[in-house]
PDB file of N, CA and C in Angstrom:
ATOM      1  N   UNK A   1       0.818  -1.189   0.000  1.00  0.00           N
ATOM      2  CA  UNK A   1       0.000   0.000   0.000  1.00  0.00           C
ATOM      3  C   UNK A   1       0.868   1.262   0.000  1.00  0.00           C
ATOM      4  N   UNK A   2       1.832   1.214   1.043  1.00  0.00           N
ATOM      5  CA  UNK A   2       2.856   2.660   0.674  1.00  0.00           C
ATOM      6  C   UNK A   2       3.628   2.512  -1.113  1.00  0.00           C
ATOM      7  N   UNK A   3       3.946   1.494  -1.146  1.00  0.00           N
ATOM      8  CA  UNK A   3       4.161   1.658  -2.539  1.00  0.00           C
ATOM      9  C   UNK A   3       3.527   2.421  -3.445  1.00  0.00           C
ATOM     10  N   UNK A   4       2.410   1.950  -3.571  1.00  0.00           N
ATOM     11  CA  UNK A   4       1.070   2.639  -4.418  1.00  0.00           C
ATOM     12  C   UNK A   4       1.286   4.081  -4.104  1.00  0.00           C
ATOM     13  N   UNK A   5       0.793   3.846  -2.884  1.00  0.00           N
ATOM     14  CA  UNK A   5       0.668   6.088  -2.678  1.00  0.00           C
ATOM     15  C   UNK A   5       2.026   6.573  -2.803  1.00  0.00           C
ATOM     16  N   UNK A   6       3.495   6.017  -2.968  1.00  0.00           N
ATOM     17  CA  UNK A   6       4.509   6.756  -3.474  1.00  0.00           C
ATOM     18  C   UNK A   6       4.324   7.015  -4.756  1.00  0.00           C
ATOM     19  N   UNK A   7       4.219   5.966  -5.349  1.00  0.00           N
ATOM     20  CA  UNK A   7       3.832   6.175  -7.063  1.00  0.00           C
ATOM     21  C   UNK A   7       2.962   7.226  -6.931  1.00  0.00           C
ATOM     22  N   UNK A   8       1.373   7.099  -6.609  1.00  0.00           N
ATOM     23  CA  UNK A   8       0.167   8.068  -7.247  1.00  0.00           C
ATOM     24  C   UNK A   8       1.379   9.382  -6.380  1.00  0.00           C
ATOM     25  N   UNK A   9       1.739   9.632  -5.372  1.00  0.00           N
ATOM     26  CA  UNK A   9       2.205  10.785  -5.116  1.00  0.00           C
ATOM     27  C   UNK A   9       3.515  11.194  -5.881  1.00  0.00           C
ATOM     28  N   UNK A  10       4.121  10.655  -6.628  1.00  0.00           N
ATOM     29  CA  UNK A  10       5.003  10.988  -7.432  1.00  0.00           C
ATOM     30  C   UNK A  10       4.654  11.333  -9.035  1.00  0.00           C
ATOM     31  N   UNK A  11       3.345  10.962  -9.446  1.00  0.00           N
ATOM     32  CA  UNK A  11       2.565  11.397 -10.678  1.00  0.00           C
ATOM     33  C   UNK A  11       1.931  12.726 -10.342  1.00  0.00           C
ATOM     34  N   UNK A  12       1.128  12.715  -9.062  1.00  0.00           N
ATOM     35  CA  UNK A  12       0.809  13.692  -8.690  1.00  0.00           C
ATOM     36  C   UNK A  12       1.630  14.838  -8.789  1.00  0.00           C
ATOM     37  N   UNK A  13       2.720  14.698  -8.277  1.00  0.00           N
ATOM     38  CA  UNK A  13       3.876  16.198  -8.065  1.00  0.00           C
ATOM     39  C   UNK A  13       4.413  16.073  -9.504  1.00  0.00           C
ATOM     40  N   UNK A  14       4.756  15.568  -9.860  1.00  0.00           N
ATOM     41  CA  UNK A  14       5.259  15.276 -11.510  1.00  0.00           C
ATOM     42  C   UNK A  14       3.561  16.075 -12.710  1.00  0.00           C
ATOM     43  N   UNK A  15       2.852  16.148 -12.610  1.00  0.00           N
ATOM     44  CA  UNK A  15       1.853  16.863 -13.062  1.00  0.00           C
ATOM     45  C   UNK A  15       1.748  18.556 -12.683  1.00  0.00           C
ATOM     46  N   UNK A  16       1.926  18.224 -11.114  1.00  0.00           N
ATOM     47  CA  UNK A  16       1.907  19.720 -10.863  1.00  0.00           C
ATOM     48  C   UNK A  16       2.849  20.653 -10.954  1.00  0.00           C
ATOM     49  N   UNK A  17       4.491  20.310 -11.169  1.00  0.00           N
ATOM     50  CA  UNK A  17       5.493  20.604 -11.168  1.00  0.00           C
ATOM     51  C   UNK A  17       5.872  20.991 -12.802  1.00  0.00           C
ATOM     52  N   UNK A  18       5.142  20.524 -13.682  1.00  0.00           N
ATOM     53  CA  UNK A  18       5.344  20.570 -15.017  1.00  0.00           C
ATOM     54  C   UNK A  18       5.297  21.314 -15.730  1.00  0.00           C
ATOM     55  N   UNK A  19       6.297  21.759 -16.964  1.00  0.00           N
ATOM     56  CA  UNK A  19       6.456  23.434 -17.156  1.00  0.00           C
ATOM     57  C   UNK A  19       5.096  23.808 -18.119  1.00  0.00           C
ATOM     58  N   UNK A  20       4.936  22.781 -18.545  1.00  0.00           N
ATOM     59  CA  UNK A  20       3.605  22.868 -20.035  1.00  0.00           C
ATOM     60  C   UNK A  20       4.336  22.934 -21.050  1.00  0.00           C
ATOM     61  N   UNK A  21       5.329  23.263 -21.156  1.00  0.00           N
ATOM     62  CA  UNK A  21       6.047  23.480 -22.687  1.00  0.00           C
ATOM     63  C   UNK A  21       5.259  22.297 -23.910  1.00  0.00           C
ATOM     64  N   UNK A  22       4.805  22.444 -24.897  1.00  0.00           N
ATOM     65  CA  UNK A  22       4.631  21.985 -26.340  1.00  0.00           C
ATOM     66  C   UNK A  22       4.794  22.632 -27.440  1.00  0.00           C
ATOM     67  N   UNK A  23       4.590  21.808 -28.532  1.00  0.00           N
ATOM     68  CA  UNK A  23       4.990  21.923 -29.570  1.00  0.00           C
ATOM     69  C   UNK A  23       3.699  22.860 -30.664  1.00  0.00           C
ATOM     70  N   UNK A  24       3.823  23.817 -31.037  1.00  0.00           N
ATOM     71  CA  UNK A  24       2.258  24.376 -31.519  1.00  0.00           C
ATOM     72  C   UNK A  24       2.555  23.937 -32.846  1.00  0.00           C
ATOM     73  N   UNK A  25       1.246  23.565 -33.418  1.00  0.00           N
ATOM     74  CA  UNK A  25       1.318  23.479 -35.338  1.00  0.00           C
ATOM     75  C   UNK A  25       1.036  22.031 -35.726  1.00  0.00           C
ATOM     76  N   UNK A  26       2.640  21.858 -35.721  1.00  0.00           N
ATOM     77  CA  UNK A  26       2.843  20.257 -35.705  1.00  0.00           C
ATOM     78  C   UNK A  26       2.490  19.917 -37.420  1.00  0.00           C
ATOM     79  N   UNK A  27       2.956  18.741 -37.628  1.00  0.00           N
ATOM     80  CA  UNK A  27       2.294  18.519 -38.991  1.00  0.00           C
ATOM     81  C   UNK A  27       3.507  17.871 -39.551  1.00  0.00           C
ATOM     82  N   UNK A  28       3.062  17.494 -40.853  1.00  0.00           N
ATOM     83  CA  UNK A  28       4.589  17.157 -41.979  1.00  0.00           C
ATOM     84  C   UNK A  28       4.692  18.631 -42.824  1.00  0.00           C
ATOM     85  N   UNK A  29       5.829  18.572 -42.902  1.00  0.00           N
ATOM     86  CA  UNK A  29       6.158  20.237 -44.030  1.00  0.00           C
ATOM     87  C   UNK A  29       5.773  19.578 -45.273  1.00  0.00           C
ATOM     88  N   UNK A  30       5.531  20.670 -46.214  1.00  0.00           N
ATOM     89  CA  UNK A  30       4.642  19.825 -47.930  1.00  0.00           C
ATOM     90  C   UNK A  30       5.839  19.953 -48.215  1.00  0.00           C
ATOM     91  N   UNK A  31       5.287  18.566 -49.340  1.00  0.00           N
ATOM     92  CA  UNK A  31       6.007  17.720 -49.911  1.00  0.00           C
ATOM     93  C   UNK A  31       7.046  16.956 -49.346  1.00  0.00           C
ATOM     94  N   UNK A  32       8.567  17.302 -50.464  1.00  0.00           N
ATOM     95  CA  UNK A  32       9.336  16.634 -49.937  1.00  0.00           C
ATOM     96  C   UNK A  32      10.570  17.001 -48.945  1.00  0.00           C
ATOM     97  N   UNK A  33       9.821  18.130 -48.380  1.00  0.00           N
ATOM     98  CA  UNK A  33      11.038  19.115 -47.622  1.00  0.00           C
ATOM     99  C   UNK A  33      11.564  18.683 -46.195  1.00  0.00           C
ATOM    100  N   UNK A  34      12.488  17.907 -45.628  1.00  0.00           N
ATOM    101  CA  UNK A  34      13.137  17.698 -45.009  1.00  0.00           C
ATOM    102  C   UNK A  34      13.640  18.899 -43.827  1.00  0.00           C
ATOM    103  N   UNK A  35      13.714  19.959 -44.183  1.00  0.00           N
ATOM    104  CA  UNK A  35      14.743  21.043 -44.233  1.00  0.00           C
ATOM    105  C   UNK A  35      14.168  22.472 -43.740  1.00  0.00           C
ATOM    106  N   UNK A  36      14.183  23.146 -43.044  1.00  0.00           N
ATOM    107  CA  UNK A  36      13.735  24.768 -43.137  1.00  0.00           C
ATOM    108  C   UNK A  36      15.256  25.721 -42.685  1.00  0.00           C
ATOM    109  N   UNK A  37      15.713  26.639 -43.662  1.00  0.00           N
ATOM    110  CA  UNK A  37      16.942  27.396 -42.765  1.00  0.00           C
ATOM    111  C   UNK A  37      16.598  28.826 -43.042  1.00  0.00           C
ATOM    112  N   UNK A  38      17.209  29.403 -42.098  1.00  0.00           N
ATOM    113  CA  UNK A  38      16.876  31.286 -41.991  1.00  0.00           C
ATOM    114  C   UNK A  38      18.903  31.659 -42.320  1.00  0.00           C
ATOM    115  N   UNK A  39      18.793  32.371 -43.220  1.00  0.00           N
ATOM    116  CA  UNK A  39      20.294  33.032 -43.370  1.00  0.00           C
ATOM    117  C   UNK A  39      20.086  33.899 -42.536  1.00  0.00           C
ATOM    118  N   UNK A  40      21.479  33.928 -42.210  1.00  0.00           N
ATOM    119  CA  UNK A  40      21.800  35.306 -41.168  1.00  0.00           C
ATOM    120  C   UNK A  40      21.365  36.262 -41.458  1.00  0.00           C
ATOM    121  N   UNK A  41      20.439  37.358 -40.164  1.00  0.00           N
ATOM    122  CA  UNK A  41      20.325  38.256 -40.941  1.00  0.00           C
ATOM    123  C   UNK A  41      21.709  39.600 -41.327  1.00  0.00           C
ATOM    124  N   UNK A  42      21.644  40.605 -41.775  1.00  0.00           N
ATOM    125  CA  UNK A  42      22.513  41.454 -42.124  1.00  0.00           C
ATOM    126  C   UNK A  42      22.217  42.895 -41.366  1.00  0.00           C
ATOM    127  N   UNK A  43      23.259  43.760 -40.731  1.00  0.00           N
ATOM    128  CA  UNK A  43      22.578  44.523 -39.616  1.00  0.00           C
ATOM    129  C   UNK A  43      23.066  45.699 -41.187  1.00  0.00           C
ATOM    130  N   UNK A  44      21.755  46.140 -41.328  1.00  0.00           N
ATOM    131  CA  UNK A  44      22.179  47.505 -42.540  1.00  0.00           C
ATOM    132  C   UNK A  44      21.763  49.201 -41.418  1.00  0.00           C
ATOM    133  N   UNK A  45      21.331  48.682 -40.260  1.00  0.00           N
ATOM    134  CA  UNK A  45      21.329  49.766 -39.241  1.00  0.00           C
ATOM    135  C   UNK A  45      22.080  50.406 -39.012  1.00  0.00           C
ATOM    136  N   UNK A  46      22.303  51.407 -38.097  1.00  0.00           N
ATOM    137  CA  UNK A  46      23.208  52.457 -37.785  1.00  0.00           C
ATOM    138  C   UNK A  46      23.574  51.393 -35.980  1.00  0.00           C
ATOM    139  N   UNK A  47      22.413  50.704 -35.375  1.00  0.00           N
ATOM    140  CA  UNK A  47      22.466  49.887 -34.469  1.00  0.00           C
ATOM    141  C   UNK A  47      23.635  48.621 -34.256  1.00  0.00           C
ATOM    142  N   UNK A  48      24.592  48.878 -33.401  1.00  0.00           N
ATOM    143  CA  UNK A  48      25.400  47.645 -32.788  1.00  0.00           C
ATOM    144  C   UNK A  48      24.744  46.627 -32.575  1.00  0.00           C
ATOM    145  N   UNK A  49      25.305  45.672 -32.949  1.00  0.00           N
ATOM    146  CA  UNK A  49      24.467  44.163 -32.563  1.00  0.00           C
ATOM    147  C   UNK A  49      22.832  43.977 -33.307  1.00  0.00           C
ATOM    148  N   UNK A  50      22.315  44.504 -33.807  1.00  0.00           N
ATOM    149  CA  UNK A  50      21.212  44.346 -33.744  1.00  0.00           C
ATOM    150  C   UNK A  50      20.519  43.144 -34.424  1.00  0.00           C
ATOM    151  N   UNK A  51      20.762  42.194 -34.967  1.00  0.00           N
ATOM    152  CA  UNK A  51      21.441  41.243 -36.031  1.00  0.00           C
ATOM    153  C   UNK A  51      21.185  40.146 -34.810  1.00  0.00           C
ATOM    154  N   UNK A  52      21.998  40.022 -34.258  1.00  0.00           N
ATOM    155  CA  UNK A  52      22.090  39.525 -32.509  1.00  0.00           C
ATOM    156  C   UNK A  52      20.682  39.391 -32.144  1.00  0.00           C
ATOM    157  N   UNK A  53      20.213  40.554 -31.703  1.00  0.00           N
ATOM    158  CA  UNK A  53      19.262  40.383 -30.577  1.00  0.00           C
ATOM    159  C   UNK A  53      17.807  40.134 -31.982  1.00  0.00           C
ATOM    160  N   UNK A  54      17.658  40.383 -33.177  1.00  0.00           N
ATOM    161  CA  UNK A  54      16.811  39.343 -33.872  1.00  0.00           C
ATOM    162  C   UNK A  54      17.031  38.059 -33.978  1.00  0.00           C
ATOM    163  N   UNK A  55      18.167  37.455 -34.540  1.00  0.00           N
ATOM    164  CA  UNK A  55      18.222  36.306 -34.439  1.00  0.00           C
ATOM    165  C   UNK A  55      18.120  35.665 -33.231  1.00  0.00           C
ATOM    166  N   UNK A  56      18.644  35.818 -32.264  1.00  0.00           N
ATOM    167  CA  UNK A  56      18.232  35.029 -30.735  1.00  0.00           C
ATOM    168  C   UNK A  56      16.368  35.124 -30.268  1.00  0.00           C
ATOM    169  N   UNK A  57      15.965  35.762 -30.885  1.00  0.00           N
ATOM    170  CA  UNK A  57      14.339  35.921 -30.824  1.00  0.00           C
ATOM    171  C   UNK A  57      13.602  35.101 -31.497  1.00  0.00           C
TER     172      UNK A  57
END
């Protein structure tokens, strides 16, 4: 019997403790595309770094 209620109490805290993180969309990409890439972007600003703080976003 303590067995049991360690388990259900370890699902329990394991549910409530949980960040939610998922995946939104989801799906197969069309056709036969394997692949998605973003080139760097290029900072044509007068702004330091700015290139930086888009891409990390």
């Amino acid at each position: 019997m303590k067995k049991i209620l360690i388990i259900v109490a370890f699902f329990i805290l394991s549910f409530v403790v949980s960040c939610g993180y998922k995946f939104s969309g989801g799906g197969l990409l069309p056709g036969k595309t394997k692949l998605v890439a973003v080139k760097m972007f290029e900072n044509k600003t007068s702004e330091s770094g700015a290139e930086t703080i888009f891409a990390n976003a």
